[in-house]
Protein backbone atom coordinates (compact mmCIF):
# COMPACT_ATOMS: atom_id res chain seq x y z
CA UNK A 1 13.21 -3.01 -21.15
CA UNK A 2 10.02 -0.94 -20.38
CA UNK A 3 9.94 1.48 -17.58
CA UNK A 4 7.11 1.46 -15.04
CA UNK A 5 6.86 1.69 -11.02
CA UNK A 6 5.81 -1.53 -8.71
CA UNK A 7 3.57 0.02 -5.76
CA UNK A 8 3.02 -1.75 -2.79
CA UNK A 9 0.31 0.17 -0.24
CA UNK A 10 -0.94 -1.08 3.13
CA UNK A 11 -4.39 -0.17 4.49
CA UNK A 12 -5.72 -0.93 7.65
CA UNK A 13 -9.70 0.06 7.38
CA UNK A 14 -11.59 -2.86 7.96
CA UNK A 15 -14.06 -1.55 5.40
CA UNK A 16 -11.76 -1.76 2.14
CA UNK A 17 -12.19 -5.50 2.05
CA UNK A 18 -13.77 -8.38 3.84
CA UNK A 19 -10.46 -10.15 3.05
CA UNK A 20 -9.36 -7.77 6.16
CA UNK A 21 -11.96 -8.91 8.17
CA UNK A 22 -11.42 -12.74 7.91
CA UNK A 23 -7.16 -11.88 8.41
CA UNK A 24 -7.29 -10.87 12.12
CA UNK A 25 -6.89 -13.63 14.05
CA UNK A 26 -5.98 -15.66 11.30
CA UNK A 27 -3.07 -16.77 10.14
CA UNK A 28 -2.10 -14.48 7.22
CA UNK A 29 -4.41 -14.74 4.23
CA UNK A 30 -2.32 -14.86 0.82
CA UNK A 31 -2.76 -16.16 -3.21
CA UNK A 32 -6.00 -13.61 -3.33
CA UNK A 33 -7.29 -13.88 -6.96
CA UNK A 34 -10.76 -12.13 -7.82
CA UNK A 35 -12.90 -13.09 -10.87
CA UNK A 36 -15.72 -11.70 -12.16
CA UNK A 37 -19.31 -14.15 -13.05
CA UNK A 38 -20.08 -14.37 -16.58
CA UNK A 39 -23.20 -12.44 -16.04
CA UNK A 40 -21.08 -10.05 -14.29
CA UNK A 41 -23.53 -9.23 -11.42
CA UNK A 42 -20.79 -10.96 -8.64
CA UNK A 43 -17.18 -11.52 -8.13
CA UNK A 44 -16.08 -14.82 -6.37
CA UNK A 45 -12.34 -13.96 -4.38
CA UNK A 46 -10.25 -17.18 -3.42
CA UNK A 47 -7.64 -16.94 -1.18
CA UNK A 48 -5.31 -19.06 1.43
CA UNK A 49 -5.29 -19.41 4.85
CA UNK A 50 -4.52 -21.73 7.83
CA UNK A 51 -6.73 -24.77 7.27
CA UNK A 52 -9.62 -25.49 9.17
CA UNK A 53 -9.87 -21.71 9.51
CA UNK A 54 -13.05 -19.98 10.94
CA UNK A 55 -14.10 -18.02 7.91
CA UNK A 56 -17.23 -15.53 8.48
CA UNK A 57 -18.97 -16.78 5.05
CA UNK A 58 -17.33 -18.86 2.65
CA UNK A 59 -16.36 -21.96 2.02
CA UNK A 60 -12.87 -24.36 2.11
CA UNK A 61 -12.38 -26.06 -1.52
CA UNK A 62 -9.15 -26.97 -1.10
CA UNK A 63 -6.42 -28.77 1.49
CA UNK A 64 -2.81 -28.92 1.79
CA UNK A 65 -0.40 -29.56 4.53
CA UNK A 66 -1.65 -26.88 6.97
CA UNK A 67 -3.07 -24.55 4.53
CA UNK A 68 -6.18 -24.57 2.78
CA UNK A 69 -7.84 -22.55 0.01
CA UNK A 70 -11.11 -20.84 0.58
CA UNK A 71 -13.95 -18.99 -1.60
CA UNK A 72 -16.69 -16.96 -1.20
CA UNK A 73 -19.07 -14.64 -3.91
CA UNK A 74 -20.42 -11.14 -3.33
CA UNK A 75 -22.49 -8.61 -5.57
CA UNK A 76 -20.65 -7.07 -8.11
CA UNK A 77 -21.69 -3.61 -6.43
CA UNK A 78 -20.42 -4.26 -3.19
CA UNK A 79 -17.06 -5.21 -5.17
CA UNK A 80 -16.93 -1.59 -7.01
CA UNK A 81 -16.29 -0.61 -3.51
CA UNK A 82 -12.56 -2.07 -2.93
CA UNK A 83 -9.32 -1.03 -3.33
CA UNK A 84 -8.70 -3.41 -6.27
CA UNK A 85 -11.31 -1.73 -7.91
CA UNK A 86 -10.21 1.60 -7.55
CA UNK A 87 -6.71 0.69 -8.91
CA UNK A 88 -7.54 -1.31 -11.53
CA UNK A 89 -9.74 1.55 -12.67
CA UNK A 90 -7.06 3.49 -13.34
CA UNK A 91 -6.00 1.20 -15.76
CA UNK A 92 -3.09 -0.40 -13.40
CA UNK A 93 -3.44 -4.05 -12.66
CA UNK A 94 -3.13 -5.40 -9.14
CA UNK A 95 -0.77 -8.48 -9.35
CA UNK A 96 -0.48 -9.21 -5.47
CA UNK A 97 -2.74 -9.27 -2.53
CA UNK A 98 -2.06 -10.39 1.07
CA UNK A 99 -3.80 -9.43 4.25
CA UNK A 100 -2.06 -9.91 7.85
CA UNK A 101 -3.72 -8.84 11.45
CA UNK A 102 -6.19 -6.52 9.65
CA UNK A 103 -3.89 -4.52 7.38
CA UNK A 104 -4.28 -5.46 3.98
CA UNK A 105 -1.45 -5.33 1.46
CA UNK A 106 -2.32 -4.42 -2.15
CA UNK A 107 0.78 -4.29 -4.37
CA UNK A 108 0.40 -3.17 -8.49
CA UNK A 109 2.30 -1.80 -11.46
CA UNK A 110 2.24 1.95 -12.54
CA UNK A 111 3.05 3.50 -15.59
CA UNK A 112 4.69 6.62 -13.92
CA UNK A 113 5.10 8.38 -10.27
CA UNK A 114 1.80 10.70 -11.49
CA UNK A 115 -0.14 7.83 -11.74
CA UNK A 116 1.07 6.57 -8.43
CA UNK A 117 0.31 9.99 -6.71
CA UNK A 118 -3.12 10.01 -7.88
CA UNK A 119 -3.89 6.38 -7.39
CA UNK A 120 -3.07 6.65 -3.88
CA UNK A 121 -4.61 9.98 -3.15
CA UNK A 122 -7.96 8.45 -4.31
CA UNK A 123 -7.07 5.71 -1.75
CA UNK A 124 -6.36 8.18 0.77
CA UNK A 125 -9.88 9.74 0.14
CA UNK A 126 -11.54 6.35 0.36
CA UNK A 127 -10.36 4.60 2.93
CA UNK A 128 -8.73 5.08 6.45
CA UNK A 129 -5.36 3.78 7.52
CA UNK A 130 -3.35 4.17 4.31
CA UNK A 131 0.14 4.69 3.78
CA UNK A 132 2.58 3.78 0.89
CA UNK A 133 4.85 1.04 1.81
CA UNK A 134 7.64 0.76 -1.47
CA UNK A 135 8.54 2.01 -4.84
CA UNK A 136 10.11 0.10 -6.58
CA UNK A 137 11.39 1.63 -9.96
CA UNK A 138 11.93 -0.92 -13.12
CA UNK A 139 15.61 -1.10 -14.55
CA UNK A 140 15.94 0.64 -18.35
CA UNK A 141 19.30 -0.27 -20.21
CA UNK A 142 19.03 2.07 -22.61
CA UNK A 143 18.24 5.66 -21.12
CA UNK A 144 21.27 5.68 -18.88
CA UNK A 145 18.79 6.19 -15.43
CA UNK A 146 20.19 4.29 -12.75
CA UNK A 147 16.95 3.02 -10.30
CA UNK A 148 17.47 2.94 -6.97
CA UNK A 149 15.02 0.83 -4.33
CA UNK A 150 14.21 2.50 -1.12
CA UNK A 151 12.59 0.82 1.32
CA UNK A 152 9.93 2.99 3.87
CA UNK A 153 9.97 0.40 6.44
CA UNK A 154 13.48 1.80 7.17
CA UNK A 155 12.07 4.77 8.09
CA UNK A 156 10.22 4.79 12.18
CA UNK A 157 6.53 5.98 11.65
CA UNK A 158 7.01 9.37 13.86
CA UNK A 159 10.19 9.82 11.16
CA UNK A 160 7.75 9.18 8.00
CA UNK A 161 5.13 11.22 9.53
CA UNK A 162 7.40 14.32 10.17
CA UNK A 163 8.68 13.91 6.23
CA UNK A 164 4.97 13.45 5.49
CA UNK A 165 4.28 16.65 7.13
CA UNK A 166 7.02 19.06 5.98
CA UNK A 167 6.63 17.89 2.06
CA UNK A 168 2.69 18.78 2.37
CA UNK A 169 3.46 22.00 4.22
CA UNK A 170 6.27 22.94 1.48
CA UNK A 171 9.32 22.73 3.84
CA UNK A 172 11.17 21.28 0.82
CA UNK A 173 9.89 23.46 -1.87
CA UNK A 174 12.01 26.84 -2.64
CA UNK A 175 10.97 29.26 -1.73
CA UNK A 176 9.81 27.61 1.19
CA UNK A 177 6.24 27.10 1.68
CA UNK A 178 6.87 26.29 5.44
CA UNK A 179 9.39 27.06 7.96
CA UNK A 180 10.90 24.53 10.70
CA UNK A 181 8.90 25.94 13.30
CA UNK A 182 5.60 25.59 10.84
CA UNK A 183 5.94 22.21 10.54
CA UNK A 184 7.24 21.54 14.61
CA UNK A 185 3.98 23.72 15.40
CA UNK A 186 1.75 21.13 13.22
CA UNK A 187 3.42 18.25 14.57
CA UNK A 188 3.12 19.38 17.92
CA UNK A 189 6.72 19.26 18.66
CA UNK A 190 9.53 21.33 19.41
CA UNK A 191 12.05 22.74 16.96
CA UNK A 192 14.68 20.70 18.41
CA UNK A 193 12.99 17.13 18.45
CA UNK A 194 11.65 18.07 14.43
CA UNK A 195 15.34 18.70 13.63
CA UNK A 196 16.33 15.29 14.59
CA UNK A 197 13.54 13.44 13.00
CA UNK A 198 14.09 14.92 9.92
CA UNK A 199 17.52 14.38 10.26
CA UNK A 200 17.66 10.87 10.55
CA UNK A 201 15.17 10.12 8.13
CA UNK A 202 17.20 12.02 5.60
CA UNK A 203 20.26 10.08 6.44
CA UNK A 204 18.74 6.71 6.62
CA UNK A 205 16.89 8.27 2.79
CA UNK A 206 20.77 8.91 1.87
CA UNK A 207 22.35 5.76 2.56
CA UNK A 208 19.55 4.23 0.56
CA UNK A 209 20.53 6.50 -2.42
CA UNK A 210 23.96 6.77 -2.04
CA UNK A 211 25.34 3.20 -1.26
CA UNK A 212 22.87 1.56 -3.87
C-alpha cells in the first residue's frame, strides 16, 4: 500500500466560504462538490441541506425525504479565494467538505507531514479560526511502521492551546527554546495550572499511542 496522511481542518471565518454562511442556522450542509464551467470563468458548488432551506442565493434542484440538494455559481475569481483552492493548489485533493453552525470542515489527502505543515500554515495566514482537527496516517505492510490515529478532539481546547504554545515557543526542543515559566508567562497562567495542562494532555496523547 502507498503511504500518505488524511487531514481534516476546521475553520470558522465566515469569509473562507459562502458554504459557511448558508450553514448557520441550517441544518448541517454536507455532499459539497465544486466544478469548474467549461469556459472556466465560474465554479457552480452543490451541496445538501434540510429541504425547503432558506438559502441566501441559489437554487433547490433536488428533493428527498427531508433533505434537498441545492446549487449556486460564482466567478471563478472569487473561487481562487477558498480554502479548497488553496489546498488543491498544493497539489492535494480535497475529497470531503461539510459545514455545521459556521465552522466549515475541509478534510484532504497529503503526501507527507511537510506538506501538511505548510498547507495549513498558508491556511493559518489566510483565514481566521483555524485549527487542525485529525491525522490520520495510511497503513504500509511492507516498511514495518506501525500508524497510530490520534484524535485532537480528545484533547480540551485550553489543553491544545497550552501544547500549541510550548511547541512554538520550543519547550519541547533540546536545548530548550522555552522554559515552563516562558510558556505560563505567554499563556497568562501560573506555573502550577501550565503543569497540569500539559500534563494531561500528554497523558490523554499517551494512551492514544500506547494502547493503539
Amino acid at each position: 500500500m502507498g503511504s500518505g496522511i488524511r487531514v481534516e481542518v476546521e475553520i470558522s471565518d465566515a469569509s473562507v466560504c459562502r458554504i459557511v454562511e448558508e450553514s448557520r442556522g441550517l441544518s448541517p450542509i454536507t455532499s459539497v462538490t465544486r466544478s469548474a464551467t467549461p469556459n472556466g470563468d465560474a465554479v457552480t458548488v452543490e451541496f445538501t441541506a434540510g429541504a425547503g432551506a432558506d438559502i441566501g442565493r441559489g437554487d433547490e434542484v433536488f428533493s428527498y425525504d427531508d433533505r434537498s440538494v441545492y446549487r449556486f455559481s460564482e466567478d471563478a475569481d472569487s473561487a481562487s479565494n477558498c480554502a479548497c483552492t488553496l489546498v488543491e493548489g498544493e497539489g492535494c485533493p480535497v475529497h470531503h467538505l461539510q459545514a455545521d453552525g459556521g465552522v466549515l470542515t475541509v478534510a484532504f489527502f497529503a503526501p507527507d507531514i511537510d506538506a501538511v505543515r505548510r498547507i495549513v500554515t498558508e491556511l493559518k495566514e489566510s483565514f481566521d479560526g483555524v485549527s487542525l482537527r485529525q491525522l490520520t496516517r495510511s497503513k504500509r505492510i511492507d516498511d514495518g511502521t506501525d500508524p497510530v490515529f490520534v484524535d485532537r478532539a480528545e484533547l480540551t481546547d485550553r489543553q491544545r492551546e497550552v501544547l500549541d504554545t510550548a511547541h512554538r515557543m520550543g519547550y519541547f526542543t533540546h536545548p530548550k527554546g522555552a522554559n515552563a515559566t516562558d510558556v505560563s508567562e505567554a499563556l497568562g497562567i501560573n506555573c502550577s495550572t501550565f503543569a497540569e495542562h500539559l500534563s494531561a494532555a500528554q497523558s490523554k496523547l499517551l494512551n492514544a499511542v500506547l494502547e493503539a
